[in-house]
N, C-alpha and C. Protein backbone atom coordinates (compact mmCIF):
# COMPACT_ATOMS: atom_id res chain seq x y z
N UNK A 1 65.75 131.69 -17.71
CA UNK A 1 65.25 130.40 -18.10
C UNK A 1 64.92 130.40 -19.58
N UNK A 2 65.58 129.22 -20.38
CA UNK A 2 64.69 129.01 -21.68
C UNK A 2 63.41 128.92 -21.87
N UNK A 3 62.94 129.85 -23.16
CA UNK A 3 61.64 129.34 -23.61
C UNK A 3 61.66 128.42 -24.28
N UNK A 4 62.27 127.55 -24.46
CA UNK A 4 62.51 126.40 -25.56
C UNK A 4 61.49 125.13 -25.11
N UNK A 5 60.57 124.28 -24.78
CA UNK A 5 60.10 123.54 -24.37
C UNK A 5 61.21 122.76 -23.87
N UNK A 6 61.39 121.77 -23.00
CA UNK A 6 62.28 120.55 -22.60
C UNK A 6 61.22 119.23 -23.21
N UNK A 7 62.19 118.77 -23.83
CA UNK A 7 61.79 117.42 -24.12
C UNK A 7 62.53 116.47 -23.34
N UNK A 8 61.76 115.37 -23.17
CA UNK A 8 61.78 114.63 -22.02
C UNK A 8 62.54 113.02 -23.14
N UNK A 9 63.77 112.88 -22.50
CA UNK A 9 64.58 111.95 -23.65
C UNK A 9 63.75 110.39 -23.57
N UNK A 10 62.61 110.12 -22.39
CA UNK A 10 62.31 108.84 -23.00
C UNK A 10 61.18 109.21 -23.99
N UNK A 11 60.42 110.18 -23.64
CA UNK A 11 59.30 110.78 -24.99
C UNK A 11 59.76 110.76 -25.98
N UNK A 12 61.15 111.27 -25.84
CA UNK A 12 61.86 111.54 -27.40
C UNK A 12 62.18 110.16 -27.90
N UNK A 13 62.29 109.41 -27.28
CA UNK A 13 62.70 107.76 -28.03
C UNK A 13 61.40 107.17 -28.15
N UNK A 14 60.30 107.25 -28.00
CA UNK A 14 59.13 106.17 -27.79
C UNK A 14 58.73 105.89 -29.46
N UNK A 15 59.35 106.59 -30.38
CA UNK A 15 58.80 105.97 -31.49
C UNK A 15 59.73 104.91 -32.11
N UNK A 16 60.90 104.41 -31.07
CA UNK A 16 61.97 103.65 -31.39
C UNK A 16 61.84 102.27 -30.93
N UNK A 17 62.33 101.90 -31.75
CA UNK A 17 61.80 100.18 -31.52
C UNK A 17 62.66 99.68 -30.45
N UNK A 18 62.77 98.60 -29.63
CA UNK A 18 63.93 98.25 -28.56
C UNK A 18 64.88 98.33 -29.34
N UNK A 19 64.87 97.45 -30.25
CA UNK A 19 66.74 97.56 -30.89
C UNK A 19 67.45 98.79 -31.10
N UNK A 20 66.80 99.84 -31.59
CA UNK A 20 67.24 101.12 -31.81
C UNK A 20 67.24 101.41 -30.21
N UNK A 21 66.57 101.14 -29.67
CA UNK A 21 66.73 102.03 -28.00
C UNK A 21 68.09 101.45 -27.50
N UNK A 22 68.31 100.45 -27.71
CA UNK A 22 69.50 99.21 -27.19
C UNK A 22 70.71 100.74 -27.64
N UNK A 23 70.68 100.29 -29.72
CA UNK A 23 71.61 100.91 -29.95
C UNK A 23 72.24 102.22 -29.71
N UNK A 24 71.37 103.28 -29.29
CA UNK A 24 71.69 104.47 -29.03
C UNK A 24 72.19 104.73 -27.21
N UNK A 25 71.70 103.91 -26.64
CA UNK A 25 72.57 104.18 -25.11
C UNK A 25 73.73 103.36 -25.59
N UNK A 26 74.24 103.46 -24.50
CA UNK A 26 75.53 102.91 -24.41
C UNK A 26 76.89 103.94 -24.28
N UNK A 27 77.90 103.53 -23.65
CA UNK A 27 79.46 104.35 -23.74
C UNK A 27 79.90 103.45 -23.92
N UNK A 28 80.37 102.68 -25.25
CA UNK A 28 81.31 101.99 -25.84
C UNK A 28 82.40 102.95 -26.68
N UNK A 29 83.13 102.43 -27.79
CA UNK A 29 83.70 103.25 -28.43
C UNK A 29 82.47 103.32 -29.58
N UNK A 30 81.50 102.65 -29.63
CA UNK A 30 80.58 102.64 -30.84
C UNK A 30 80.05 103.47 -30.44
N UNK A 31 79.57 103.54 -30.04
CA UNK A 31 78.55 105.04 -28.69
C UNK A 31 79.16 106.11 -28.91
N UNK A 32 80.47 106.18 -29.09
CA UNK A 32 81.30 107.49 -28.84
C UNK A 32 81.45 107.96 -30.42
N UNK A 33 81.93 106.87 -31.24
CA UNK A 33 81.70 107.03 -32.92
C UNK A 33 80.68 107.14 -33.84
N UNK A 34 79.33 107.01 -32.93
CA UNK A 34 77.83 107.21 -33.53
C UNK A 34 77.41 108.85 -33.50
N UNK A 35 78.02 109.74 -32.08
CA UNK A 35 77.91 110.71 -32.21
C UNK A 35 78.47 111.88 -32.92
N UNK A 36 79.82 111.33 -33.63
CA UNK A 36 80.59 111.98 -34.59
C UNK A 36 79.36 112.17 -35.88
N UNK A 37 80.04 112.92 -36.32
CA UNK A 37 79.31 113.46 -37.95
C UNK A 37 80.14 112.53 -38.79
N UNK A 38 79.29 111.28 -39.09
CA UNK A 38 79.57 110.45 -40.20
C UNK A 38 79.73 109.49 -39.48
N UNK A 39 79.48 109.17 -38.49
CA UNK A 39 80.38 108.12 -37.77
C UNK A 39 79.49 106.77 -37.78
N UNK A 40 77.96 107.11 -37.29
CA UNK A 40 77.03 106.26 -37.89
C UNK A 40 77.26 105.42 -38.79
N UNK A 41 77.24 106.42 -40.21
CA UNK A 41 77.13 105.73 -41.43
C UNK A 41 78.43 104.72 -41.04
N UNK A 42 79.56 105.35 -41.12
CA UNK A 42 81.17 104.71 -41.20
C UNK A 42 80.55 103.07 -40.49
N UNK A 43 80.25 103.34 -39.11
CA UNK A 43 79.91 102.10 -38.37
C UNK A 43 79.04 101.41 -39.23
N UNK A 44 77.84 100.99 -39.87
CA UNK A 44 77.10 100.43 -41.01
C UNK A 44 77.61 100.41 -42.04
N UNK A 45 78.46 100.97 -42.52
CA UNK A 45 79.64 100.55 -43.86
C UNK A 45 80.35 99.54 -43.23
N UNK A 46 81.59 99.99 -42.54
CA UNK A 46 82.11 98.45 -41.77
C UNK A 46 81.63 97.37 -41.37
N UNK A 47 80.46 98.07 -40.91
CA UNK A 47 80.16 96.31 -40.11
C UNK A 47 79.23 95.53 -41.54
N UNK A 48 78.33 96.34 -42.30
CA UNK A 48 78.02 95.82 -43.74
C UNK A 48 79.48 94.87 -44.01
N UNK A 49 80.46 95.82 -44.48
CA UNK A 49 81.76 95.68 -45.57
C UNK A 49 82.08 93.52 -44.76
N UNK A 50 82.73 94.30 -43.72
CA UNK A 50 83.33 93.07 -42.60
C UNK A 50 82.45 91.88 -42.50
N UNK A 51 81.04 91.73 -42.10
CA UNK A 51 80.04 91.00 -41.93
C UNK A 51 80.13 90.10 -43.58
N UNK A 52 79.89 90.99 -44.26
CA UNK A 52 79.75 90.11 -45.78
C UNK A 52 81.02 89.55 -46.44
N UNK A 53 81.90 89.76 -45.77
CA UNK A 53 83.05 89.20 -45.97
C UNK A 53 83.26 87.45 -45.35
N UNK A 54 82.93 87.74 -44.05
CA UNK A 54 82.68 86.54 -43.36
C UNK A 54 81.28 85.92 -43.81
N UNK A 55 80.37 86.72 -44.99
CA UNK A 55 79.25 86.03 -45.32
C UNK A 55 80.15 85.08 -46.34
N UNK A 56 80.91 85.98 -47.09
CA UNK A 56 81.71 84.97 -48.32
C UNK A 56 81.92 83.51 -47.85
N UNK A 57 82.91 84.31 -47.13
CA UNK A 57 83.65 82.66 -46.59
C UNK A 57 82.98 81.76 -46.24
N UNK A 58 81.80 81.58 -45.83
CA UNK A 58 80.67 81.17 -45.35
C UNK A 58 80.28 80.36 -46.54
N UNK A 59 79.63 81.23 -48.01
CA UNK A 59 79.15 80.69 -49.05
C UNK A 59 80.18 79.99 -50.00
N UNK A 60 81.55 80.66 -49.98
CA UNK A 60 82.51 79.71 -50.38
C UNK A 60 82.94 77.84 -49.89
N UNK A 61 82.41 77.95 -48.59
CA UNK A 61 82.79 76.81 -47.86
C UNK A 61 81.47 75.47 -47.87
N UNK A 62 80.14 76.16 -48.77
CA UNK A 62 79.27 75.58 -49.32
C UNK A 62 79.83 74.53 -49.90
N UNK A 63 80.37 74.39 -50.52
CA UNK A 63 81.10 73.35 -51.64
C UNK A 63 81.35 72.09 -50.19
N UNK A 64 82.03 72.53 -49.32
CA UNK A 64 82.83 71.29 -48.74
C UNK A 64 81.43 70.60 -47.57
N UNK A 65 81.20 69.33 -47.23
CA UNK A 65 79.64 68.81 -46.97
C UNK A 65 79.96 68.87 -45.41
N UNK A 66 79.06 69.10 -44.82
CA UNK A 66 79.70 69.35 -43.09
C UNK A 66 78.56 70.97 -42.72
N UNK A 67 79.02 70.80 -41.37
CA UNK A 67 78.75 72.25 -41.00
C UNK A 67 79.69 73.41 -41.05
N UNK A 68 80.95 73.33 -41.62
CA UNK A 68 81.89 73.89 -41.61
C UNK A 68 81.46 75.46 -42.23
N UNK A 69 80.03 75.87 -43.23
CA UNK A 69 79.73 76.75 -43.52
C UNK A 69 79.20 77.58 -42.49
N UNK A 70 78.52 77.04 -41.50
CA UNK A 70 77.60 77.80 -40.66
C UNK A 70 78.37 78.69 -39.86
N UNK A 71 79.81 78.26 -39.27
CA UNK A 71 80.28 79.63 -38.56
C UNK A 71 80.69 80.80 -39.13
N UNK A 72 81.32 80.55 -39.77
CA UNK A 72 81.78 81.93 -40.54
C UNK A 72 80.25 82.83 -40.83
N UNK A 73 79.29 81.83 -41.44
CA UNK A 73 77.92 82.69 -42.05
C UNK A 73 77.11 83.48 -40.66
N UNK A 74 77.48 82.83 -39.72
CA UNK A 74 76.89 83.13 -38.32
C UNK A 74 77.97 84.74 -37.64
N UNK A 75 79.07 84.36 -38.12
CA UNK A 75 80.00 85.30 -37.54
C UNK A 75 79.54 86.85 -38.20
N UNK A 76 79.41 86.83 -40.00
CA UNK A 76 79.04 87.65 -40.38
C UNK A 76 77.87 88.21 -39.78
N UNK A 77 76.98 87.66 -39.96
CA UNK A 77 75.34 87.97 -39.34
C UNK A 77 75.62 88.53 -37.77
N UNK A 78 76.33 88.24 -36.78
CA UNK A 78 76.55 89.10 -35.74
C UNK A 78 76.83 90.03 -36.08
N UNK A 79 78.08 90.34 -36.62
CA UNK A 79 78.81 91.70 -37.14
C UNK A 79 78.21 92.59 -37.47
N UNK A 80 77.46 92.20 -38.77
CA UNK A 80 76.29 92.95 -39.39
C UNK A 80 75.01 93.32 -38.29
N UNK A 81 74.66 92.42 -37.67
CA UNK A 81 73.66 92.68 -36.79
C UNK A 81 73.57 93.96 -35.26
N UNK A 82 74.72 94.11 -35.41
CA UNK A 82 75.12 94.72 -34.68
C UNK A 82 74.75 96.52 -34.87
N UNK A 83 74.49 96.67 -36.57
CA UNK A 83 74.29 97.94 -36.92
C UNK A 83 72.54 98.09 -38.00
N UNK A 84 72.28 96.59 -38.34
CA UNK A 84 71.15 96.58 -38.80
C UNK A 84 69.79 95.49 -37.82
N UNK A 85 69.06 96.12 -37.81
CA UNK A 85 67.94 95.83 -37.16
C UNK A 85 67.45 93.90 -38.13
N UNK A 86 67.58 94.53 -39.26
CA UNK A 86 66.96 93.23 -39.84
C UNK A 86 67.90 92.15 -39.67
N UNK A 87 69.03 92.42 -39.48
CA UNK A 87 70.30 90.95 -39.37
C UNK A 87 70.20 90.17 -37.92
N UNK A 88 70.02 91.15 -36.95
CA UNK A 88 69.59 90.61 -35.81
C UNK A 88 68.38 89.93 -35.85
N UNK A 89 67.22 90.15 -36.54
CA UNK A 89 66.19 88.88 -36.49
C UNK A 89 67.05 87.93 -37.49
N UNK A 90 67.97 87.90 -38.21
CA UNK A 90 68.22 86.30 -39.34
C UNK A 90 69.18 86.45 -38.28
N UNK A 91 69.73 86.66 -37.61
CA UNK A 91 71.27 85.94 -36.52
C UNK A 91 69.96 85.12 -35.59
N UNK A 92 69.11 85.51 -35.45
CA UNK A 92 68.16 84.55 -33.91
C UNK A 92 67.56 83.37 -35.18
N UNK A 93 66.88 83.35 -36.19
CA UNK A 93 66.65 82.20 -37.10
C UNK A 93 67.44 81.38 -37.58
N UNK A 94 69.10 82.02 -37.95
CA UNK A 94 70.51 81.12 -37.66
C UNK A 94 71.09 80.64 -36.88
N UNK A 95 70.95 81.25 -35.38
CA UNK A 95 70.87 80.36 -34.52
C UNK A 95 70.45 79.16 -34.03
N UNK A 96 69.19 79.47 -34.59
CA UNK A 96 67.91 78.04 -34.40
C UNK A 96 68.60 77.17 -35.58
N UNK A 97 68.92 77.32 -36.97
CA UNK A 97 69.35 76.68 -37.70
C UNK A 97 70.76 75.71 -37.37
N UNK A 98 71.63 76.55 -36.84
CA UNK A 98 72.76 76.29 -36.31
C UNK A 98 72.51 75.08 -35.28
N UNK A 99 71.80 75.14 -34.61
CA UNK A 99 71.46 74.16 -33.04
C UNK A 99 71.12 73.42 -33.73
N UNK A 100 70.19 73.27 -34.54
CA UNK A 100 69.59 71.78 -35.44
C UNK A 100 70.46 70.97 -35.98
N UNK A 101 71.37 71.48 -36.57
CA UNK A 101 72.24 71.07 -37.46
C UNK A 101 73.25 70.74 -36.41
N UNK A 102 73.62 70.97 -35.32
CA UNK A 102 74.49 70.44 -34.49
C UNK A 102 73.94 69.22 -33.52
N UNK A 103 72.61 69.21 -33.33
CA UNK A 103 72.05 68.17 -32.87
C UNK A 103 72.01 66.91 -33.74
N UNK A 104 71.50 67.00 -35.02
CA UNK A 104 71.56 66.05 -35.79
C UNK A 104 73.11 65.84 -36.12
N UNK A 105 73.66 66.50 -35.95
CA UNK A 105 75.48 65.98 -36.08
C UNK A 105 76.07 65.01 -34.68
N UNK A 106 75.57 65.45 -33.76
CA UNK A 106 75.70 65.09 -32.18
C UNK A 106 74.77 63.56 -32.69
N UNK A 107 73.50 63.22 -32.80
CA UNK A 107 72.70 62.14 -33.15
C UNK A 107 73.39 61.02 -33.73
N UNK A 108 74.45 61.54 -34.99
CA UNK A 108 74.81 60.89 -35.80
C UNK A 108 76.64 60.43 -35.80
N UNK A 109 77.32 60.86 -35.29
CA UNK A 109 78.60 61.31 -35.30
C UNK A 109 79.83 60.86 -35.86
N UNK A 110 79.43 59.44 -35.96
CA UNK A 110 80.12 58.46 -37.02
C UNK A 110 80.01 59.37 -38.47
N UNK A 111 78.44 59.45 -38.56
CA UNK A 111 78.32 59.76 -40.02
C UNK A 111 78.38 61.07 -40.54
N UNK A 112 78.43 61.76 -39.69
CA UNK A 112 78.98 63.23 -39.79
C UNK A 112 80.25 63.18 -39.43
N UNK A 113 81.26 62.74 -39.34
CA UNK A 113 82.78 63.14 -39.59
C UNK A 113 82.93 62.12 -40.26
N UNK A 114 82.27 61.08 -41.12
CA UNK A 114 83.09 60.72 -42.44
C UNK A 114 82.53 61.87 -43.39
N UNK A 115 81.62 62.03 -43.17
CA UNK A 115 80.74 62.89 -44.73
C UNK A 115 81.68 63.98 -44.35
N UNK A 116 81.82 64.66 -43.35
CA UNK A 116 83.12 65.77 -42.69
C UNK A 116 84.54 65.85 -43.59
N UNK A 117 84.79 64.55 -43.31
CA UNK A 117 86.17 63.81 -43.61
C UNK A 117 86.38 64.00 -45.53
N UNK A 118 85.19 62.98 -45.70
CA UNK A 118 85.35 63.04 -47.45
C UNK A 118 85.10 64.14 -48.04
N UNK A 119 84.19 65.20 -47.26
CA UNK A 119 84.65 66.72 -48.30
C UNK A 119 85.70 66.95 -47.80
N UNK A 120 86.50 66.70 -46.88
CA UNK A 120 88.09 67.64 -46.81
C UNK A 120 88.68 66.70 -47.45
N UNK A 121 88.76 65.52 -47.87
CA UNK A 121 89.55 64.38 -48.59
C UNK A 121 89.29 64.80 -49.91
N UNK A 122 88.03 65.02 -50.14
CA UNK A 122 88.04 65.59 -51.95
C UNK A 122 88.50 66.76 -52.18
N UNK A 123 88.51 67.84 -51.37
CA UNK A 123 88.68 69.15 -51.54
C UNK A 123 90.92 68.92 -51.65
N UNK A 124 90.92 67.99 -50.81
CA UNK A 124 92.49 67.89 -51.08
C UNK A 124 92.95 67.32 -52.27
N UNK A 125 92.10 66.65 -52.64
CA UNK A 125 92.43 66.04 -54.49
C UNK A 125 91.99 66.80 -55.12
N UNK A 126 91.19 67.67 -55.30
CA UNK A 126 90.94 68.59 -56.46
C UNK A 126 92.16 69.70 -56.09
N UNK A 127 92.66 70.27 -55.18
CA UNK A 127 93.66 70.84 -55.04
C UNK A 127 94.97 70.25 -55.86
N UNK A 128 95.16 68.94 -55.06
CA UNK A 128 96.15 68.05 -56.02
C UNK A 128 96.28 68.74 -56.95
N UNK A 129 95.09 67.71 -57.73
CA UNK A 129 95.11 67.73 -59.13
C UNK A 129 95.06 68.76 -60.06
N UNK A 130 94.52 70.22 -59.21
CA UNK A 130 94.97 71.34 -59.97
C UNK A 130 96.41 71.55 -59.76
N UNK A 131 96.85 71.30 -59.37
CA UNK A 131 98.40 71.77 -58.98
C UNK A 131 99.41 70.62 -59.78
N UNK A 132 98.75 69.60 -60.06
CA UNK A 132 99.46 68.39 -60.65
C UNK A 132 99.27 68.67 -61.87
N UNK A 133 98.53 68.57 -62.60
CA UNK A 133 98.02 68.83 -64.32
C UNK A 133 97.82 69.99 -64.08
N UNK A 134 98.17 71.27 -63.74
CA UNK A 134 98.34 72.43 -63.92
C UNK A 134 97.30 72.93 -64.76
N UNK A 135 96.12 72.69 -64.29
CA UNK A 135 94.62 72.90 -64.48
C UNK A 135 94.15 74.38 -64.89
N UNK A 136 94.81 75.28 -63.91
CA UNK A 136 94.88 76.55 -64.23
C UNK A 136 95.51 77.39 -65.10
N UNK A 137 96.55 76.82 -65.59
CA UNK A 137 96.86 77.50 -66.65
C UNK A 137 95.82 76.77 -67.85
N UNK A 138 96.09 75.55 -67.63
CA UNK A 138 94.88 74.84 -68.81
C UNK A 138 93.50 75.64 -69.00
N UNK A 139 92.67 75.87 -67.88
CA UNK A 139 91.53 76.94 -67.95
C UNK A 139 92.41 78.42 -68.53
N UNK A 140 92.85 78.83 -68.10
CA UNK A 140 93.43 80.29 -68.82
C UNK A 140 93.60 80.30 -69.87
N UNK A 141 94.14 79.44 -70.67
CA UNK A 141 94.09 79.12 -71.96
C UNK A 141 93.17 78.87 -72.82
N UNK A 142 92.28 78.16 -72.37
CA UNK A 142 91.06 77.63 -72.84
C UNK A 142 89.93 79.31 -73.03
N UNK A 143 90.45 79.74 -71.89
CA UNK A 143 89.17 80.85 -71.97
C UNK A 143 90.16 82.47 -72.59
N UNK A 144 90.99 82.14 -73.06
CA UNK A 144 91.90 83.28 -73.66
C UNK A 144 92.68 84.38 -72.44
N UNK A 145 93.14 84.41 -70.99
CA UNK A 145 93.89 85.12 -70.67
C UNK A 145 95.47 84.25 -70.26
């Protein structure tokens, strides 16, 4: 018999918060790539890298008036949430954000798919018109490349 003490694996977790308890059971393939050497980190690089990608698209789509920003920004925040503790509390406060903003769209609906409508109607004329007066080379020029 070992002299080694046995530690008892829920003792060994009790200084872990639920989310960390969540994350460490499991037999997924994430489960299986957390126990590799590096594999952790790798998983929180990706889901960081991937998540803020879909954060972009999210903040890029700011410009056009609608809810059209909130999924993508929501999609990231899962992704991410998935490996950080703090993204999972802003995915449950974006959620709540998300529902509001779909209720008052539901309330209104006329007036949320014209306001819908006229940012995709402007966003198609500023396209135009860069492509018509060849806008971009005009900026390239202007700013020396």
């Amino acid at each position: 018999m070992s002299s080694e003490p046995r530690v008892d694996a829920r003792a060994d977790q009790a200084h872990l918060s639920d989310w960390e308890r969540k994350q460490r059971q499991g037999s997924g393939w994430r489960a299986s790539l957390r126990r590799k050497p590096g594999g952790a980190l790798a998983l929180k690089i990706g889901s960081l890298v991937l998540g803020g990608l879909f954060i972009l698209i999210g903040a890029v789509l700011v410009v056009l008036p609608g809810p059209l920003t909130i999924p993508p920004i929501l999609v990231g925040l899962l992704i991410i949430s998935s490996e950080f503790e703090w993204a999972d509390r802003l995915v449950d406060r974006a959620k709540d954000a998300a529902q509001q903003a779909w209720e008052q769209a539901k309330a209104k609906p006329v007036r949320s798919g014209v306001i819908t409508g006229g940012g995709l109607v402007m966003a198609g004329v500023l396209v135009w018109a860069a492509i018509h007066w060849d806008l971009v080379a005009k900026a390239k020029d202007v700013v020396g490349l």
